[in-house]
N, C-alpha and C. Protein backbone atom coordinates (compact mmCIF):
# COMPACT_ATOMS: atom_id res chain seq x y z
N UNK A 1 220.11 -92.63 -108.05
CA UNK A 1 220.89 -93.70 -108.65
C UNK A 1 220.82 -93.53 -110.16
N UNK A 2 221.73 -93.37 -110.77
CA UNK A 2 221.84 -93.08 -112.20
C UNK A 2 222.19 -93.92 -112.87
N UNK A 3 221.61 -94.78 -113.75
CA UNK A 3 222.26 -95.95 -114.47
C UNK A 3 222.20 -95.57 -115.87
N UNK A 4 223.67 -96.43 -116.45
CA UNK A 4 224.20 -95.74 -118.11
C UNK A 4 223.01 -96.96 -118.39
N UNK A 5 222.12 -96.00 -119.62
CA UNK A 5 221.47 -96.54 -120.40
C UNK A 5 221.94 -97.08 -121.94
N UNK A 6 222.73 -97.62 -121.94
CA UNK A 6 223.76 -97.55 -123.48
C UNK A 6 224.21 -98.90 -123.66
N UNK A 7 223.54 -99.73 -123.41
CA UNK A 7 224.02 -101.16 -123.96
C UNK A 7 222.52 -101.93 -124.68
N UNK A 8 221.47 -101.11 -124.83
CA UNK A 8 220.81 -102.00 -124.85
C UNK A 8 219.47 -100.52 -126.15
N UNK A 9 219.48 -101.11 -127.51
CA UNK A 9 219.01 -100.28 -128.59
C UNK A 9 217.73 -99.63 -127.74
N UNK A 10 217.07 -100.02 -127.27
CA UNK A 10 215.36 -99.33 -127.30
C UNK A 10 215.77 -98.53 -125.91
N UNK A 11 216.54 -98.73 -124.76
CA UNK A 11 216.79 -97.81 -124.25
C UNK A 11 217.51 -96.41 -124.41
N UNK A 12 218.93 -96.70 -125.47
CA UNK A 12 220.08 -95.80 -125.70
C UNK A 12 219.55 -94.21 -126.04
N UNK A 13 218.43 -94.48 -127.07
CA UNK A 13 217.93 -93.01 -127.80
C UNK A 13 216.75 -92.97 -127.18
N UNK A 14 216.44 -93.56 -126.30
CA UNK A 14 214.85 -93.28 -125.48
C UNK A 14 214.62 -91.91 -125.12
N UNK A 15 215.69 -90.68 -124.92
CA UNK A 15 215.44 -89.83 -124.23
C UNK A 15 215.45 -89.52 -123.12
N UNK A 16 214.82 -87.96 -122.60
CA UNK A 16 214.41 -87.50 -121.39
C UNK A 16 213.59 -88.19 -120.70
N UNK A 17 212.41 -88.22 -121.68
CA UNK A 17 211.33 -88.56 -121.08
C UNK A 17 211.09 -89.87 -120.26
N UNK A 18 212.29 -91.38 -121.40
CA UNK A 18 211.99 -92.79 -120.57
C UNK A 18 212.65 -92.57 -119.60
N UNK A 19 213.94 -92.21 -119.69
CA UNK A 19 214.99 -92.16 -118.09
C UNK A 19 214.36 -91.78 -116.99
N UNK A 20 213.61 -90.48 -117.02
CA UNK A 20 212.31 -90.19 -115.98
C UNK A 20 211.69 -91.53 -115.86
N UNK A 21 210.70 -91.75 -116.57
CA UNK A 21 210.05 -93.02 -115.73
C UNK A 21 210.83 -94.33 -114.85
N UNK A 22 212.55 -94.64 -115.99
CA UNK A 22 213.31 -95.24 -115.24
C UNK A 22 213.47 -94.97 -113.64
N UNK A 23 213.73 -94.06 -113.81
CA UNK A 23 214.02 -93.15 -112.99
C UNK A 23 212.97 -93.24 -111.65
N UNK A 24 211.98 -92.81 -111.54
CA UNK A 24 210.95 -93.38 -111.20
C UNK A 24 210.72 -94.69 -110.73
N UNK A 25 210.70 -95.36 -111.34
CA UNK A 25 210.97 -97.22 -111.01
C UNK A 25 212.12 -97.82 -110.25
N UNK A 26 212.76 -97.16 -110.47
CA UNK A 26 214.06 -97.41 -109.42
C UNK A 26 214.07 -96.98 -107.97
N UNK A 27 213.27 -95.60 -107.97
CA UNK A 27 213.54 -94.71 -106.86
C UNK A 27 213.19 -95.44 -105.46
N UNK A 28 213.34 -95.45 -104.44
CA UNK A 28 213.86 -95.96 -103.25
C UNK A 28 213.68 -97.34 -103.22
N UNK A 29 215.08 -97.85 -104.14
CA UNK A 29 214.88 -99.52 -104.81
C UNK A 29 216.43 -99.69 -104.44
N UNK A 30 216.81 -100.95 -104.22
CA UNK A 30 217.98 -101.11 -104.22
C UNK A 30 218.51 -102.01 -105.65
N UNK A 31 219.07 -101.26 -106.60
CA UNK A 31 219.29 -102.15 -107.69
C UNK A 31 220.94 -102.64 -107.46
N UNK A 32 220.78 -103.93 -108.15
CA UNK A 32 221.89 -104.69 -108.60
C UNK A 32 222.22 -104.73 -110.11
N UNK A 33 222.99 -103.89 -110.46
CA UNK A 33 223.49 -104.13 -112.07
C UNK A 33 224.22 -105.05 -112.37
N UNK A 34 224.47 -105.39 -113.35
CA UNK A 34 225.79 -106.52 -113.95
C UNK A 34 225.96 -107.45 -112.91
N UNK A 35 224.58 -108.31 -112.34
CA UNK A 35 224.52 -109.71 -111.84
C UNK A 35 224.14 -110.42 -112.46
N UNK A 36 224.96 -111.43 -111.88
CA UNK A 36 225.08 -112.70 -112.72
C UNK A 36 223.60 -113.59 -111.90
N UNK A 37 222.60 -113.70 -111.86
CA UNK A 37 221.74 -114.35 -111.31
C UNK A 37 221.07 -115.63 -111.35
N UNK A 38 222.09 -116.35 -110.82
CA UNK A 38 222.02 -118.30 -110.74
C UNK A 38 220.51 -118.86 -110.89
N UNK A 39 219.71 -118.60 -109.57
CA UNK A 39 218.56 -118.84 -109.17
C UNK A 39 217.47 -117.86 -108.37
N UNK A 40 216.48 -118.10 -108.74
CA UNK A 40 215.60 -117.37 -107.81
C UNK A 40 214.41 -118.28 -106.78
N UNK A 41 214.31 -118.16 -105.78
CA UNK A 41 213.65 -119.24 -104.48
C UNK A 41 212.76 -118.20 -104.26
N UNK A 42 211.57 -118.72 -104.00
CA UNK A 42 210.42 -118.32 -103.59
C UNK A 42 209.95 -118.72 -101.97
N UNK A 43 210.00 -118.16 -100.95
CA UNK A 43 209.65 -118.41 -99.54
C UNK A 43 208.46 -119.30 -99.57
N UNK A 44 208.34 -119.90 -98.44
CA UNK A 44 207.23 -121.10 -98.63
C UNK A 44 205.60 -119.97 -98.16
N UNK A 45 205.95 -119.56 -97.94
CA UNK A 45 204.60 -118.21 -97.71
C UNK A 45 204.24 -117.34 -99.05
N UNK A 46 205.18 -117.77 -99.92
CA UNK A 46 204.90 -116.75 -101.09
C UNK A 46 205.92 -115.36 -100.67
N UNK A 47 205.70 -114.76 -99.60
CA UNK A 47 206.25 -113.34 -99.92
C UNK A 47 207.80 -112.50 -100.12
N UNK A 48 208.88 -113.44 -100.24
CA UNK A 48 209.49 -113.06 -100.53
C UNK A 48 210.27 -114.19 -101.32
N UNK A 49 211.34 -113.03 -102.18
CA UNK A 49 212.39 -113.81 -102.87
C UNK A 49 214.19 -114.54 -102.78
N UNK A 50 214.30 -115.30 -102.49
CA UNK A 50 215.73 -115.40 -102.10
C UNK A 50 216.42 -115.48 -103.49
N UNK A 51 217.55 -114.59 -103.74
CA UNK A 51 218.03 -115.02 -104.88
C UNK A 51 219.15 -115.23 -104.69
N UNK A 52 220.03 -115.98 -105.47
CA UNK A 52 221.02 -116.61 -105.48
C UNK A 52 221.96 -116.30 -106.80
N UNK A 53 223.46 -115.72 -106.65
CA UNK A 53 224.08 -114.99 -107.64
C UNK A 53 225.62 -115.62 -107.98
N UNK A 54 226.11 -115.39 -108.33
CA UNK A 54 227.63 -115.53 -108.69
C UNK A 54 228.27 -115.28 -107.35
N UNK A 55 228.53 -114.84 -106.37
CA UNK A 55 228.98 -114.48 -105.36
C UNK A 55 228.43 -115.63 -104.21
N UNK A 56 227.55 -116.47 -104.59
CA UNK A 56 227.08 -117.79 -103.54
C UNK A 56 227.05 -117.60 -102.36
N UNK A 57 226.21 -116.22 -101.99
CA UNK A 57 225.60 -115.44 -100.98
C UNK A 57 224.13 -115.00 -101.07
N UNK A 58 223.15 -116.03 -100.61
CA UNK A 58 221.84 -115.72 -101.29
C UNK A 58 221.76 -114.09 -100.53
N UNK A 59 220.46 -113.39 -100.73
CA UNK A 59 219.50 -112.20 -100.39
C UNK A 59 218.30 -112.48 -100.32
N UNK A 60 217.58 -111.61 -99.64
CA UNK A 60 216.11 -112.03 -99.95
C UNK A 60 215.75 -110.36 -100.09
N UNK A 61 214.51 -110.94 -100.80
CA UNK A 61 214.31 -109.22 -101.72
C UNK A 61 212.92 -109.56 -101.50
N UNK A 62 211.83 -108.31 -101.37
CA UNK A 62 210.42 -107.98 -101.65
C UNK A 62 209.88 -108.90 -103.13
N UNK A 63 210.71 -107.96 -103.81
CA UNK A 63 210.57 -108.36 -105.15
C UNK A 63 212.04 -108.58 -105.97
N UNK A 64 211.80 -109.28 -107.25
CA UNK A 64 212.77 -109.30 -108.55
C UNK A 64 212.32 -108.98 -109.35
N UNK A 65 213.12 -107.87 -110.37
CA UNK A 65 213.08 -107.27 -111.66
C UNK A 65 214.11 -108.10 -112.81
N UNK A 66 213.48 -108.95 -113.61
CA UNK A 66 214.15 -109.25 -114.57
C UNK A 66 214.46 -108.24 -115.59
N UNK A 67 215.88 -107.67 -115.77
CA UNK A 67 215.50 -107.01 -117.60
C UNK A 67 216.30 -107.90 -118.43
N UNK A 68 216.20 -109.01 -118.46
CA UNK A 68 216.54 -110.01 -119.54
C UNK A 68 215.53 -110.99 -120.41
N UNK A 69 216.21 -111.91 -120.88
CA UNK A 69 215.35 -112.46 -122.10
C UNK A 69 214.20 -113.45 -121.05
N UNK A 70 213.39 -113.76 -121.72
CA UNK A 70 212.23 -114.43 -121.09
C UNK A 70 212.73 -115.82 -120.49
N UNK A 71 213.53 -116.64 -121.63
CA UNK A 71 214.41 -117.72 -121.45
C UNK A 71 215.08 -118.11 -120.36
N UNK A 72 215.81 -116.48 -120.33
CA UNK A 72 216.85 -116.77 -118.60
C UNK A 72 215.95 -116.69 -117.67
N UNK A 73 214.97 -115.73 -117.59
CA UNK A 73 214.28 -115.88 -116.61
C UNK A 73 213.22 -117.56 -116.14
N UNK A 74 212.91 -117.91 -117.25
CA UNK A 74 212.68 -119.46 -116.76
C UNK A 74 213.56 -119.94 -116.24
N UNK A 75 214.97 -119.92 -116.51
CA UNK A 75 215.59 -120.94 -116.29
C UNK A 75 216.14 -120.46 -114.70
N UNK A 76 216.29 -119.35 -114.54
CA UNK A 76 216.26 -118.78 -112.94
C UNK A 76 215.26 -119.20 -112.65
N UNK A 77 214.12 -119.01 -112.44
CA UNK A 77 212.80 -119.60 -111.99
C UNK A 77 212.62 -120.98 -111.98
N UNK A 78 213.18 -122.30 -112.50
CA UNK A 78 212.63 -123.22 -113.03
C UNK A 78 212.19 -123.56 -112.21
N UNK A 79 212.30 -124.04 -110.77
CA UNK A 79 211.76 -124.85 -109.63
C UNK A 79 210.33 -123.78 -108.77
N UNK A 80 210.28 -122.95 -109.23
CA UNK A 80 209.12 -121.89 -108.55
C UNK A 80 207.70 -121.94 -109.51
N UNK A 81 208.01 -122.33 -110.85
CA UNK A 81 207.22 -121.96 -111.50
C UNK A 81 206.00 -122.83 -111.86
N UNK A 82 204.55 -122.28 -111.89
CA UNK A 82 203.48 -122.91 -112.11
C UNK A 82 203.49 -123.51 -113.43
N UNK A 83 202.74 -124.33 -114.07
CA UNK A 83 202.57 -124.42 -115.39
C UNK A 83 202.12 -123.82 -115.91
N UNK A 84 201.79 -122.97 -115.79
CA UNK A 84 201.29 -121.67 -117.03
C UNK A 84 202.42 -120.46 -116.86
N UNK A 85 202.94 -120.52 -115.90
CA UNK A 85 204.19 -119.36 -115.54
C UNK A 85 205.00 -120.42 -116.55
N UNK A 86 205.59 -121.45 -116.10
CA UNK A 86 206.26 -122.42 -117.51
C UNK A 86 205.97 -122.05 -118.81
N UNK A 87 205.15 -121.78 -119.34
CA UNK A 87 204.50 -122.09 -120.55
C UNK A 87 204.40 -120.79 -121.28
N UNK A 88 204.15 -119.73 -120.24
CA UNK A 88 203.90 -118.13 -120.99
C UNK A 88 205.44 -117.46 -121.04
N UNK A 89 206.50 -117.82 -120.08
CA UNK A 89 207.90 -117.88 -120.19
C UNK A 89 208.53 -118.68 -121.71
């Protein structure tokens, strides 16, 4: 899976070397680019994530990778989050 690294300064001139680790981190991952991501729900067991997008078709995922500002990610999170997950967000 090859994703354009070019919208975003500390990635664009990163090189060989970060795209490898990208690269790496992605590998047998199913990514979603250019989502719009409403909310994120936490299962009442803890282990998985339901997220909820522009398309108003939740998923449930292992995990979520934010690469956005800390901000949005609270505000996706708001109802999951502990008070110190609140607070360090």
């Amino acid at each position: 899976h090859d994703c354009k690294l070019t919208t975003c300064v500390t990635w664009k001139d990163a090189g060989k070397g970060i795209r490898q680790v990208f690269a790496k981190l992605i590998e047998d991952t199913t990514v979603h680019l250019n989502t719009r991501v409403l909310k994120v729900d936490v299962t009442a067991d803890g282990s998985k994530r339901i997220l909820h997008d522009q398309s108003d078709t939740p998923e449930t995922f292992d995990r979520v990778i934010f690469a956005c500002p800390c901000n949005a990610v609270s505000n996706m999170l708001a109802n999951s989050l502990s008070f110190l997950e609140d607070t360090v967000l």
